[in-house]
N, C-alpha and C. Protein backbone atom coordinates (compact mmCIF):
# COMPACT_ATOMS: atom_id res chain seq x y z
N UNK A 1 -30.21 -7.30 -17.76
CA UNK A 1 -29.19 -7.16 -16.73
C UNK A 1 -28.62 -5.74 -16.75
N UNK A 2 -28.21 -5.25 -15.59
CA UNK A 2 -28.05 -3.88 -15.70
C UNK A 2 -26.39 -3.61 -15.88
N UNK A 3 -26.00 -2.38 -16.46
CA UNK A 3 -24.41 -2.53 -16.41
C UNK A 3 -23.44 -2.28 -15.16
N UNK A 4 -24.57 -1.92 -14.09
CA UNK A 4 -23.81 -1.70 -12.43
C UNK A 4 -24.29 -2.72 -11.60
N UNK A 5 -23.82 -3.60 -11.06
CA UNK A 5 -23.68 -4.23 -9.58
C UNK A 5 -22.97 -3.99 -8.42
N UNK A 6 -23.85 -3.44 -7.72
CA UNK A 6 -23.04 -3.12 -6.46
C UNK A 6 -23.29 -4.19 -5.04
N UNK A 7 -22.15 -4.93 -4.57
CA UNK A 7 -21.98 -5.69 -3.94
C UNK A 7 -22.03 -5.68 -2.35
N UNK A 8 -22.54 -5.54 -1.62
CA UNK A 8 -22.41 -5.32 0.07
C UNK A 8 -23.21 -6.44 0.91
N UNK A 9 -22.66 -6.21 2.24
CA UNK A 9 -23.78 -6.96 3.15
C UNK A 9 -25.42 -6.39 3.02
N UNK A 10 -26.12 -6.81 3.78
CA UNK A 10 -27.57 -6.51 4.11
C UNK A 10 -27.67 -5.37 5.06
N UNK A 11 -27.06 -4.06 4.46
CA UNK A 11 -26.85 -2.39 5.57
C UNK A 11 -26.45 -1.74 4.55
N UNK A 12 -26.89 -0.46 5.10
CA UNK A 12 -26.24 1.13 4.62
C UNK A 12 -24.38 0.67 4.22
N UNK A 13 -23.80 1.34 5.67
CA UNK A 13 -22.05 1.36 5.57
C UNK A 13 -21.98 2.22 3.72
N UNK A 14 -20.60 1.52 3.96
CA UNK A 14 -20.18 2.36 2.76
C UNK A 14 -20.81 1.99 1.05
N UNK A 15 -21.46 1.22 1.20
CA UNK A 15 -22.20 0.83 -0.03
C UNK A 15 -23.23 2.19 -0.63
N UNK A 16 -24.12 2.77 0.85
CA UNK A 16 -24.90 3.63 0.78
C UNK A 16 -24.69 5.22 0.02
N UNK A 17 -23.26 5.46 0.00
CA UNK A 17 -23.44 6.70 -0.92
C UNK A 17 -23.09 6.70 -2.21
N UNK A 18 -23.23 5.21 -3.12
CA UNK A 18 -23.61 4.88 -3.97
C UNK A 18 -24.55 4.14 -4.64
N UNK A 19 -24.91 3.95 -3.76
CA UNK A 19 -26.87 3.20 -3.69
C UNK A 19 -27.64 4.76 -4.17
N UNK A 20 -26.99 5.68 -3.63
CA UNK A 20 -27.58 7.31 -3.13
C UNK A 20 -27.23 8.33 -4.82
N UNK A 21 -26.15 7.62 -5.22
CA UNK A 21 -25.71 8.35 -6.78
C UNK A 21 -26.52 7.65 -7.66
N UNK A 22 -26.76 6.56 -7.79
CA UNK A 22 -27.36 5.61 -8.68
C UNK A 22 -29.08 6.17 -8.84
N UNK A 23 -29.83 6.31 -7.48
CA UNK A 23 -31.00 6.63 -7.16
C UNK A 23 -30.91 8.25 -7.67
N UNK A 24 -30.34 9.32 -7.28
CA UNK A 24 -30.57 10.48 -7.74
C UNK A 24 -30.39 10.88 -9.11
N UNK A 25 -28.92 9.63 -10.14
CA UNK A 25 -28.88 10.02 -11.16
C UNK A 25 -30.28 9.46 -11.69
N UNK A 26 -30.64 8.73 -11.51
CA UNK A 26 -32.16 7.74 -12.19
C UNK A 26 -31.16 6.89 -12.88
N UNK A 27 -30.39 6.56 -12.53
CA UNK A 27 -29.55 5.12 -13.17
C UNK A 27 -30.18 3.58 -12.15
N UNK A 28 -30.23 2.54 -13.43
CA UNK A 28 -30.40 1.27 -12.96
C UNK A 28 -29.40 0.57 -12.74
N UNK A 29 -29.50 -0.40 -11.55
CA UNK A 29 -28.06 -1.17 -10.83
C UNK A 29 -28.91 -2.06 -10.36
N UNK A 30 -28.05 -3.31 -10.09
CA UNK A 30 -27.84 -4.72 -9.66
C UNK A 30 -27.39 -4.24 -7.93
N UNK A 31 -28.57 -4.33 -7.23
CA UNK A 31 -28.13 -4.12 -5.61
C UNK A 31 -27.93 -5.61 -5.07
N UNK A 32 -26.71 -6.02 -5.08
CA UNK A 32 -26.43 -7.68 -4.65
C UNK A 32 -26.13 -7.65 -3.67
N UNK A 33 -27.19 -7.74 -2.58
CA UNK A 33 -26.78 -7.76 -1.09
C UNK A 33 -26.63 -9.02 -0.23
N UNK A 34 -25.85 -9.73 0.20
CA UNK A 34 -26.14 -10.87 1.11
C UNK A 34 -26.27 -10.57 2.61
N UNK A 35 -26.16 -11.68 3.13
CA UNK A 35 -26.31 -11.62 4.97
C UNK A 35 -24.47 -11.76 5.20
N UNK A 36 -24.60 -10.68 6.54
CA UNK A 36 -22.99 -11.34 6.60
C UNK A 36 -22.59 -12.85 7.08
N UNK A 37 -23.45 -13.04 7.41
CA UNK A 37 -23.08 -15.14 7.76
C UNK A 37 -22.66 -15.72 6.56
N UNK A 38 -22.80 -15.53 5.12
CA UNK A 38 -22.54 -15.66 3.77
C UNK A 38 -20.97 -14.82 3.67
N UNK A 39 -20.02 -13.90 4.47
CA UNK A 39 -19.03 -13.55 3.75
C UNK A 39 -18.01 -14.30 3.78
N UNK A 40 -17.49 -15.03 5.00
CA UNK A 40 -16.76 -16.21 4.83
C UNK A 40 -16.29 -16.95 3.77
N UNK A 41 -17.12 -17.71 3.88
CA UNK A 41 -17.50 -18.51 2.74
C UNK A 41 -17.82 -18.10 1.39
N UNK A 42 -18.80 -17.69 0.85
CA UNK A 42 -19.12 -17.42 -0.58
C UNK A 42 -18.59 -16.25 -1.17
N UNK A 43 -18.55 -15.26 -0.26
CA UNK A 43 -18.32 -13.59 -1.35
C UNK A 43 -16.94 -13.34 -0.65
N UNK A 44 -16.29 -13.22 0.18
CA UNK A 44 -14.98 -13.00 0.72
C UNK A 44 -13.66 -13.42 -0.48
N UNK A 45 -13.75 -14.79 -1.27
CA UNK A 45 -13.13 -15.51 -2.21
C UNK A 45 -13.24 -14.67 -3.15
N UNK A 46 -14.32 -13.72 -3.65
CA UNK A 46 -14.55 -13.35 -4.71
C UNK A 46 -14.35 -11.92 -4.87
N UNK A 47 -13.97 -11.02 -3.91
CA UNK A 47 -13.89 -9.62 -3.23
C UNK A 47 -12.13 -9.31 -4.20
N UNK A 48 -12.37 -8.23 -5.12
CA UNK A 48 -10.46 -7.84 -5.56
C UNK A 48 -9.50 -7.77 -4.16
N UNK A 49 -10.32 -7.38 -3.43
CA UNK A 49 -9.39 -6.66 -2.30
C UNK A 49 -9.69 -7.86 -1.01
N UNK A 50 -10.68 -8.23 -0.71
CA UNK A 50 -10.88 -9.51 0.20
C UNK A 50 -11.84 -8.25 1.12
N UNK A 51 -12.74 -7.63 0.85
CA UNK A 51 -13.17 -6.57 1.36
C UNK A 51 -14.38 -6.00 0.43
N UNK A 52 -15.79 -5.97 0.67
CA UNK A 52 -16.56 -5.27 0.24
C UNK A 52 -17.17 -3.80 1.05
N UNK A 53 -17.59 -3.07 0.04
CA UNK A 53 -18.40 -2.97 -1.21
C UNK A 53 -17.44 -3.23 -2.64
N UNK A 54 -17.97 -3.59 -3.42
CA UNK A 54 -17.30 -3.11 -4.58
C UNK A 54 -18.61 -3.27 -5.84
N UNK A 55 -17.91 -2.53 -6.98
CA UNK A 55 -18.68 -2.43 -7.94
C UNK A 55 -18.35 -3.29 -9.13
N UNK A 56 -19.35 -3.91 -9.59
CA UNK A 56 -19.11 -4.70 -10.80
C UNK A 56 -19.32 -3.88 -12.18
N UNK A 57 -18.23 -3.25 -12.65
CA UNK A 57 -18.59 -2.76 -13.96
C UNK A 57 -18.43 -3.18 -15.31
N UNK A 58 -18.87 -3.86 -16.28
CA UNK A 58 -18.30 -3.97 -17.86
C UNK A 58 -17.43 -5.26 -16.93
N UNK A 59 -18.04 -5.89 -16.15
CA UNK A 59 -17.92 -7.72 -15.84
C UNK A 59 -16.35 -7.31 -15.01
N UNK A 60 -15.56 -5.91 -14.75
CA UNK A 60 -15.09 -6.05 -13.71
C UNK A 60 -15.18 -5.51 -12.23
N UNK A 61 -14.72 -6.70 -11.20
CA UNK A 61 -14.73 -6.10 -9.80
C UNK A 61 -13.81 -4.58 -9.56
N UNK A 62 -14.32 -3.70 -9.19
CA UNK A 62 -13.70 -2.53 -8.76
C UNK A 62 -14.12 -2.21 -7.35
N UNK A 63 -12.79 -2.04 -6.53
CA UNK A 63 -12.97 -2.08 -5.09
C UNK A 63 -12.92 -0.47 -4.85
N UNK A 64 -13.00 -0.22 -3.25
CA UNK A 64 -12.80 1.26 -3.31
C UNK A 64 -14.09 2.71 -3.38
N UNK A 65 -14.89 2.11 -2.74
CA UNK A 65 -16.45 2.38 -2.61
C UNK A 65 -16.45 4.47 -2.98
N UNK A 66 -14.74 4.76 -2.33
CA UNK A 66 -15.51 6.65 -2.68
C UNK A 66 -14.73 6.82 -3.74
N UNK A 67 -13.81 6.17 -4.10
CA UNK A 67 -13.34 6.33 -6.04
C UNK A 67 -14.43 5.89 -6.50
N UNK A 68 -14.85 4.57 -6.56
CA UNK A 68 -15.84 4.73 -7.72
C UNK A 68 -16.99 5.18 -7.62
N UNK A 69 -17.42 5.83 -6.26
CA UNK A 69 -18.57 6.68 -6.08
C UNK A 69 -18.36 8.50 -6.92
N UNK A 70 -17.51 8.57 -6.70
CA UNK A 70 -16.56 9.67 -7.45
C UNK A 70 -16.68 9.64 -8.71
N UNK A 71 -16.21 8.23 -9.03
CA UNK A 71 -16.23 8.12 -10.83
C UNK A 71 -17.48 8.14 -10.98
N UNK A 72 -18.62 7.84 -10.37
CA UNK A 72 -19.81 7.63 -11.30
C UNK A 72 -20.71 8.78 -11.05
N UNK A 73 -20.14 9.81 -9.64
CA UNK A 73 -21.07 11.19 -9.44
C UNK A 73 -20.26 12.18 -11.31
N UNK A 74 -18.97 11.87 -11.09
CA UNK A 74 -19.00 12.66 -12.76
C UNK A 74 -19.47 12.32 -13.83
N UNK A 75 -19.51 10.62 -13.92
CA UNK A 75 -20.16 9.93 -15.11
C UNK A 75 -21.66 10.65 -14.80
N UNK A 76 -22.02 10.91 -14.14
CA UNK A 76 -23.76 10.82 -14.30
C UNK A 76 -23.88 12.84 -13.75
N UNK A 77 -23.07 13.19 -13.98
CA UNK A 77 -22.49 14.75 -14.22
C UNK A 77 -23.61 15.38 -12.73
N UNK A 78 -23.19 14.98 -11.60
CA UNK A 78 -23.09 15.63 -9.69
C UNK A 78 -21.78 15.48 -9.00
N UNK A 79 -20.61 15.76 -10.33
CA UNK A 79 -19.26 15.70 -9.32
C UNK A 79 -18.34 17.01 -9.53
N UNK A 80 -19.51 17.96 -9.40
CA UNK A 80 -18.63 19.46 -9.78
C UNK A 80 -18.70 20.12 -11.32
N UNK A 81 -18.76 21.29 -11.09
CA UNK A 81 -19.03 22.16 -12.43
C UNK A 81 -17.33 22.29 -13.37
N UNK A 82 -16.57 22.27 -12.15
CA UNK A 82 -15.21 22.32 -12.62
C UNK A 82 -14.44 22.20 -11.39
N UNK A 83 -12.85 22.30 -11.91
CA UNK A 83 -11.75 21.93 -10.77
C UNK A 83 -12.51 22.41 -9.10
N UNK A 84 -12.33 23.94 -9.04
CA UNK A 84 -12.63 24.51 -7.71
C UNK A 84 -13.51 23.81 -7.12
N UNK A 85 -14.83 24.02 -7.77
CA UNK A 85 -15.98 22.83 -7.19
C UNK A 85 -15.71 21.32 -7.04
N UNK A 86 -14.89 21.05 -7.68
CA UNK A 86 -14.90 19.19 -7.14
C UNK A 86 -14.20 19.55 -6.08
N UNK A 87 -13.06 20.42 -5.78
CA UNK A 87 -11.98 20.27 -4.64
C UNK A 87 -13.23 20.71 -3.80
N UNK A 88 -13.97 21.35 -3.75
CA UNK A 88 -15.14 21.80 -2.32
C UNK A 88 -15.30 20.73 -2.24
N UNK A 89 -15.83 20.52 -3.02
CA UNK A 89 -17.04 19.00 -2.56
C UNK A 89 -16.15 17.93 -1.78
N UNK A 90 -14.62 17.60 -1.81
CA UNK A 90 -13.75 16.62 -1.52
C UNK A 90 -13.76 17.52 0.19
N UNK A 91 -13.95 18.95 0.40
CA UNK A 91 -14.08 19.44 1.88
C UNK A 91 -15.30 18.53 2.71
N UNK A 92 -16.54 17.90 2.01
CA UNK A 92 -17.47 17.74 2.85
C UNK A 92 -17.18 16.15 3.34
N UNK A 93 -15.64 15.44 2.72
CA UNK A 93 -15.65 14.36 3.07
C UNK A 93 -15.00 13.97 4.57
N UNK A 94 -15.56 14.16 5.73
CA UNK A 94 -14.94 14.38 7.15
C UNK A 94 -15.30 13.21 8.23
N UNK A 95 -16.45 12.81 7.94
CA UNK A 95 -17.16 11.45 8.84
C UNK A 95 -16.58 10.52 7.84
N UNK A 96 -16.37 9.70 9.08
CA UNK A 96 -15.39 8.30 8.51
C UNK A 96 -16.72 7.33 9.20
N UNK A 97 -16.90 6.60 8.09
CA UNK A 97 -18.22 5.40 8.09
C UNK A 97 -17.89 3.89 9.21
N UNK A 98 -18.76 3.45 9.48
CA UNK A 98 -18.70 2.43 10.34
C UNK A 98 -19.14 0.86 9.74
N UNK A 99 -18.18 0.02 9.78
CA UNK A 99 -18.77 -1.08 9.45
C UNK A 99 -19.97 -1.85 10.42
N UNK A 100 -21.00 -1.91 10.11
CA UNK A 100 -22.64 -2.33 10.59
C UNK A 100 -22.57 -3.47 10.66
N UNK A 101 -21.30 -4.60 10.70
CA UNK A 101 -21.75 -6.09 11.07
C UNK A 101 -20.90 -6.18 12.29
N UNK A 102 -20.16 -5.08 12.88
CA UNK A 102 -19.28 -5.25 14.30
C UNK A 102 -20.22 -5.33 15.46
N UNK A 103 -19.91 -6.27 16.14
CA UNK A 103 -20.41 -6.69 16.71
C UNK A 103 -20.72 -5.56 18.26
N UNK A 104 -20.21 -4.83 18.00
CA UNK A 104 -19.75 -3.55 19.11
C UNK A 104 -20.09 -2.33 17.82
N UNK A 105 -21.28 -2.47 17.30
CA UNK A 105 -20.99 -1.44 16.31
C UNK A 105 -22.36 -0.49 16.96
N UNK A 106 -23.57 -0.76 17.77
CA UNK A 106 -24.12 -0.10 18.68
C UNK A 106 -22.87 0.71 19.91
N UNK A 107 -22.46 0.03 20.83
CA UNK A 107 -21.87 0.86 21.20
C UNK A 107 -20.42 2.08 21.31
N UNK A 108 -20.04 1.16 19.92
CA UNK A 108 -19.11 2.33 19.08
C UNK A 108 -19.30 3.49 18.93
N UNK A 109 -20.93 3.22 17.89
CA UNK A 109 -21.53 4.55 16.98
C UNK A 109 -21.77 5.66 18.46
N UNK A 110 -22.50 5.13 19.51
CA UNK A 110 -22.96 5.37 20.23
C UNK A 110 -21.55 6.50 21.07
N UNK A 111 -20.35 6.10 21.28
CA UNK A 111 -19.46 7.16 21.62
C UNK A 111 -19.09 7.91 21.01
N UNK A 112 -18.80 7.36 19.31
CA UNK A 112 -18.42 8.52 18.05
C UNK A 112 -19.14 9.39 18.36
N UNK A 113 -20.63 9.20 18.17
CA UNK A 113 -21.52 10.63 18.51
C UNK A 113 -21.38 11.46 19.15
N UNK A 114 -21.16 10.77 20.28
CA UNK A 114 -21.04 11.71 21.52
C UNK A 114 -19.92 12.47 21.43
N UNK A 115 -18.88 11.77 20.84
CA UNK A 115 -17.49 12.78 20.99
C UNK A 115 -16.93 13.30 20.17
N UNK A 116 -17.02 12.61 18.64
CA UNK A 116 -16.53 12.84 17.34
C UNK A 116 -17.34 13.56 17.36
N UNK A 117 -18.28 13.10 16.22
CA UNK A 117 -19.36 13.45 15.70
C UNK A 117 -19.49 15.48 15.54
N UNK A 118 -19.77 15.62 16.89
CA UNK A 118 -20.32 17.19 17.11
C UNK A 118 -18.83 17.76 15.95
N UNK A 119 -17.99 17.70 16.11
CA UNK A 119 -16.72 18.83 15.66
C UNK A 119 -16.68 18.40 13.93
N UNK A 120 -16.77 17.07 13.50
CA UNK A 120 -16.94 17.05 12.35
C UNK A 120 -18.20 17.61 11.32
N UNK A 121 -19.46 17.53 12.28
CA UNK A 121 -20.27 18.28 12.02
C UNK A 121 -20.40 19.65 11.83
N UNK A 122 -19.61 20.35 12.93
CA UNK A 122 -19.06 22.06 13.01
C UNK A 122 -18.60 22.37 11.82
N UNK A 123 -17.44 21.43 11.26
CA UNK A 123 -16.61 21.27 10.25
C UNK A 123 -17.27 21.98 8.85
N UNK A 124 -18.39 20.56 8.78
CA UNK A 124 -19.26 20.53 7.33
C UNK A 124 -20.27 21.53 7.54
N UNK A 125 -20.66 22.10 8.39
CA UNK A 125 -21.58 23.30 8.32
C UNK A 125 -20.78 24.50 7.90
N UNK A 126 -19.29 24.73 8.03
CA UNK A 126 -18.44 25.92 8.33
C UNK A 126 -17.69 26.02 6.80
N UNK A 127 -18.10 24.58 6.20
CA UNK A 127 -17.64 24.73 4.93
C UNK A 127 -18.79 24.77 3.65
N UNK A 128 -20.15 24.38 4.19
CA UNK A 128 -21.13 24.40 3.59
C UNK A 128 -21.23 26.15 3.86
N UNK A 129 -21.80 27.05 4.36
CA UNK A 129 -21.49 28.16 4.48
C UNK A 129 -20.54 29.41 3.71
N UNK A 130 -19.62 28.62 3.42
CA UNK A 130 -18.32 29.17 2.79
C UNK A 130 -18.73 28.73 0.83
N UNK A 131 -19.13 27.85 0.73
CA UNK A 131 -19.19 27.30 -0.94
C UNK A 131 -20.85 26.58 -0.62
N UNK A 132 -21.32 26.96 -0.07
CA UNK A 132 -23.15 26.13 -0.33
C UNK A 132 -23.96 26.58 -0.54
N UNK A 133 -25.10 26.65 -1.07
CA UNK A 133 -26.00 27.88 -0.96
C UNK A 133 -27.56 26.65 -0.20
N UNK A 134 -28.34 27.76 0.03
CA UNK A 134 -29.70 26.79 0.87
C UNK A 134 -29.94 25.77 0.03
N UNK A 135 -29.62 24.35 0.77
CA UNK A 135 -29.61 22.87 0.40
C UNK A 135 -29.18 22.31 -0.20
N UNK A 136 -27.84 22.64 -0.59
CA UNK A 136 -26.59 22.13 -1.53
C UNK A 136 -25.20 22.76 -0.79
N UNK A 137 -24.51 21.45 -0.71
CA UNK A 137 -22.66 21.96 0.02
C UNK A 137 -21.96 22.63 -0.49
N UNK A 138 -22.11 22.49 -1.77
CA UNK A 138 -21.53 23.13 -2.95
C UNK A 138 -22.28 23.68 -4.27
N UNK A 139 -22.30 24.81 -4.59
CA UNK A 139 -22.93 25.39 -5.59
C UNK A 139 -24.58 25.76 -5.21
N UNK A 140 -25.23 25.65 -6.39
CA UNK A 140 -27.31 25.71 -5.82
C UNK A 140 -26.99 24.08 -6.65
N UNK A 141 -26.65 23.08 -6.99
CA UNK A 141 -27.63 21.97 -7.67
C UNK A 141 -26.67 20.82 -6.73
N UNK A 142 -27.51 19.32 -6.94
CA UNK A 142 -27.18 18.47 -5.94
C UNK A 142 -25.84 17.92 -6.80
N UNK A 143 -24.89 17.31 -5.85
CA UNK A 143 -23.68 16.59 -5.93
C UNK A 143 -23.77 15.57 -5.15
N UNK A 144 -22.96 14.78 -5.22
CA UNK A 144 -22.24 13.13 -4.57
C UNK A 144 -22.18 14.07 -3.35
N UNK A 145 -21.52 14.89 -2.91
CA UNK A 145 -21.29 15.95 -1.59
C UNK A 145 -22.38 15.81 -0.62
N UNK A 146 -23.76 16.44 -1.45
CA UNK A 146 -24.63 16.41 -0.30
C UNK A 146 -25.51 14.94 -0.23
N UNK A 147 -25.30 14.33 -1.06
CA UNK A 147 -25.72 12.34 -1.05
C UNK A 147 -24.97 12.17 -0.18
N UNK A 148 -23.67 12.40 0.11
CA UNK A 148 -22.48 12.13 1.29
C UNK A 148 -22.95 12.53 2.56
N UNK A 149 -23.29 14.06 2.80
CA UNK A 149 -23.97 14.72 4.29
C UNK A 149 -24.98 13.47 4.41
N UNK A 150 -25.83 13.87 3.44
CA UNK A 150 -27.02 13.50 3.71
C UNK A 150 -26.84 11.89 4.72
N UNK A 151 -26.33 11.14 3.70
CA UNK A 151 -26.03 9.42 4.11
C UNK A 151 -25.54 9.10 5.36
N UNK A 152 -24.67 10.25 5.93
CA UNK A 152 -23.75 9.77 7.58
C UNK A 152 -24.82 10.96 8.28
N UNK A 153 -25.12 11.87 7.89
CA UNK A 153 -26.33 12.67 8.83
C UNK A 153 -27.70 11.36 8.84
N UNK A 154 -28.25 11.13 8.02
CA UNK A 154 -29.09 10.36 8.37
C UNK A 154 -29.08 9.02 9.46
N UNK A 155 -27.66 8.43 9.44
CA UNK A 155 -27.13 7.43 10.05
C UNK A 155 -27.04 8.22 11.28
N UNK A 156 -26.28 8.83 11.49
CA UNK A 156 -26.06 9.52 13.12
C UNK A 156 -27.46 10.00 13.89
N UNK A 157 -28.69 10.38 12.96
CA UNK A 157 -29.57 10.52 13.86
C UNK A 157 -30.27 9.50 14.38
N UNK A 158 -29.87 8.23 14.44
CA UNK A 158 -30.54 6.94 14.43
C UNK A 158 -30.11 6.89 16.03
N UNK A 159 -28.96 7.73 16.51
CA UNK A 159 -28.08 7.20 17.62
C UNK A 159 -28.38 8.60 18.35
N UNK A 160 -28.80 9.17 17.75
CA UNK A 160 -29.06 10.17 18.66
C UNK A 160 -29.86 11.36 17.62
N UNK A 161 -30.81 11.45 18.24
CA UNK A 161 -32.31 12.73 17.09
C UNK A 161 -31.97 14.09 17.25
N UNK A 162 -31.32 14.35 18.27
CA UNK A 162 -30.84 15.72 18.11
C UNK A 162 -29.73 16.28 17.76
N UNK A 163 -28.88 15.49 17.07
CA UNK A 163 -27.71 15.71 16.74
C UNK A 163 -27.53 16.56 15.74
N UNK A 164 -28.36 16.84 14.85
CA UNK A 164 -28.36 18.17 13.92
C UNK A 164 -28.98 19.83 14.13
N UNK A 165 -29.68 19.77 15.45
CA UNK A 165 -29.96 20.86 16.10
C UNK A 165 -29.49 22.09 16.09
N UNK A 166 -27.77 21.99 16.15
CA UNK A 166 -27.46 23.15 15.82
C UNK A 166 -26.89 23.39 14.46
N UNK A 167 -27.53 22.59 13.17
CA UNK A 167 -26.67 22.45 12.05
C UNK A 167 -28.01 22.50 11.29
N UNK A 168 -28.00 24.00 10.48
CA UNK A 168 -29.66 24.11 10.17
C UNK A 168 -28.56 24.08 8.58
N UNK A 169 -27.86 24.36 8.30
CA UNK A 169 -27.24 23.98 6.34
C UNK A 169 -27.02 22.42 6.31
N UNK A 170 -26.79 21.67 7.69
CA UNK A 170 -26.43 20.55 7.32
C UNK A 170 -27.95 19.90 6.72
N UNK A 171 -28.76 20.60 7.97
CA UNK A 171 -30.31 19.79 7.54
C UNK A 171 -31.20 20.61 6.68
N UNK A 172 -30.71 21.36 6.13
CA UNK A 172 -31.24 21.70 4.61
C UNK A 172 -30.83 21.00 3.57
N UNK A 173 -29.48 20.08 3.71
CA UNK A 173 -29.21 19.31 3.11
C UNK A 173 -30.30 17.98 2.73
N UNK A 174 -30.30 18.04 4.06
CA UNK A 174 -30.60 16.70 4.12
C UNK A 174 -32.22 17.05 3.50
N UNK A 175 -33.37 17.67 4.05
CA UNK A 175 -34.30 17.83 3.16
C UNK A 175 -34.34 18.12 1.46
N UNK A 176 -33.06 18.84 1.13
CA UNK A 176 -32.99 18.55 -0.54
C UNK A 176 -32.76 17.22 -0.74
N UNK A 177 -31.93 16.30 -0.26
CA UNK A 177 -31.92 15.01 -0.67
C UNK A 177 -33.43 14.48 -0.53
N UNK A 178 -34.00 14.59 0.59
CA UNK A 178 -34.95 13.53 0.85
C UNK A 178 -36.18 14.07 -0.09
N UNK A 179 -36.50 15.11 -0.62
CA UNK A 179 -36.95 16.12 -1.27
C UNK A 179 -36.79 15.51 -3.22
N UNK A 180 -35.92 14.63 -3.12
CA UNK A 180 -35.68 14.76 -4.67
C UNK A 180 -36.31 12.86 -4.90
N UNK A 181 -37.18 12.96 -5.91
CA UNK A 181 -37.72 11.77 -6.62
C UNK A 181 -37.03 10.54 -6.74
């Protein structure tokens, strides 16, 4: 049995940029995914907060998917070289995630893009630039930061393929992630 369980529906959402720390550190985890027709009833009762993702660590529930994504990019040492660098890396956190069982969650994503999307993107390129070097947000080596780009860039091009077009640091990102074993 492994010492991480991470708890979510059957989707990315916010589970995914710790599915994304676990996989890059080469750490083993318990991916306990159900269907959401199952939250009602079985896992809702059992949630700290009445709300998943959460992580099962050392047999406790811990809610709160970017703290303990946080805690475990330093446990598994991709959460900054020191102070300055973790505060960068806390710059690339700007896209706010979508829950994937709303029933309106196609044509939600579908306006975020269109209207959000572009300026938060401006954002993380303008700060990748400032503290990133080619294919990292922060520093030259990978962090929770660019597992973060990477995870809501990959999601947004699902809704639209050209949406990184004018964001050539964002998608250098994203090829170092997809790039790593």
């Amino acid at each position: 049995m492994s010492e991480y369980k991470l708890t979510y529906f059957d989707g990315r959402g916010r589970a995914e940029l710790t599915r994304l720390i676990f996989v890059a550190a080469n750490v083993q985890f318990e991916d306990e995914i159900f269907p959401f027709a199952e939250w009602p009833g079985k896992y809702r009762a059992e949630t700290p907060l009445g709300q998943v993702p959460y992580l099962t660590l050392n047999g406790e529930k811990i809610p709160q998917s970017i703290a303990y994504s946080r805690m475990l990019a330093k446990r598994f040492n991709i959460a900054g070289g020191d102070e300055i660098e973790q505060m960068r890396l806390q710059n690339t956190h700007y896209l706010r995630e979508f829950d994937e069982t709303s029933q309106d969650h196609d044509a939600l994503m579908k306006k975020f893009t269109r209207e959000e999307v572009p300026m938060h993107l401006e954002r993380i390129e303008k700060i990748v630039n400032l503290y990133g070097n080619e294919g990292f947000s922060v520093g030259n080596s990978m962090k929770w930061s660019d597992l973060h780009v990477y995870d809501i860039a990959s999601s947004m091009l699902k809704f639209d393929a050209n949406i990184l077009d004018k964001f050539s640091k964002i998608k250098a990102i994203c090829r170092t992630v997809e790039s790593n074993e």
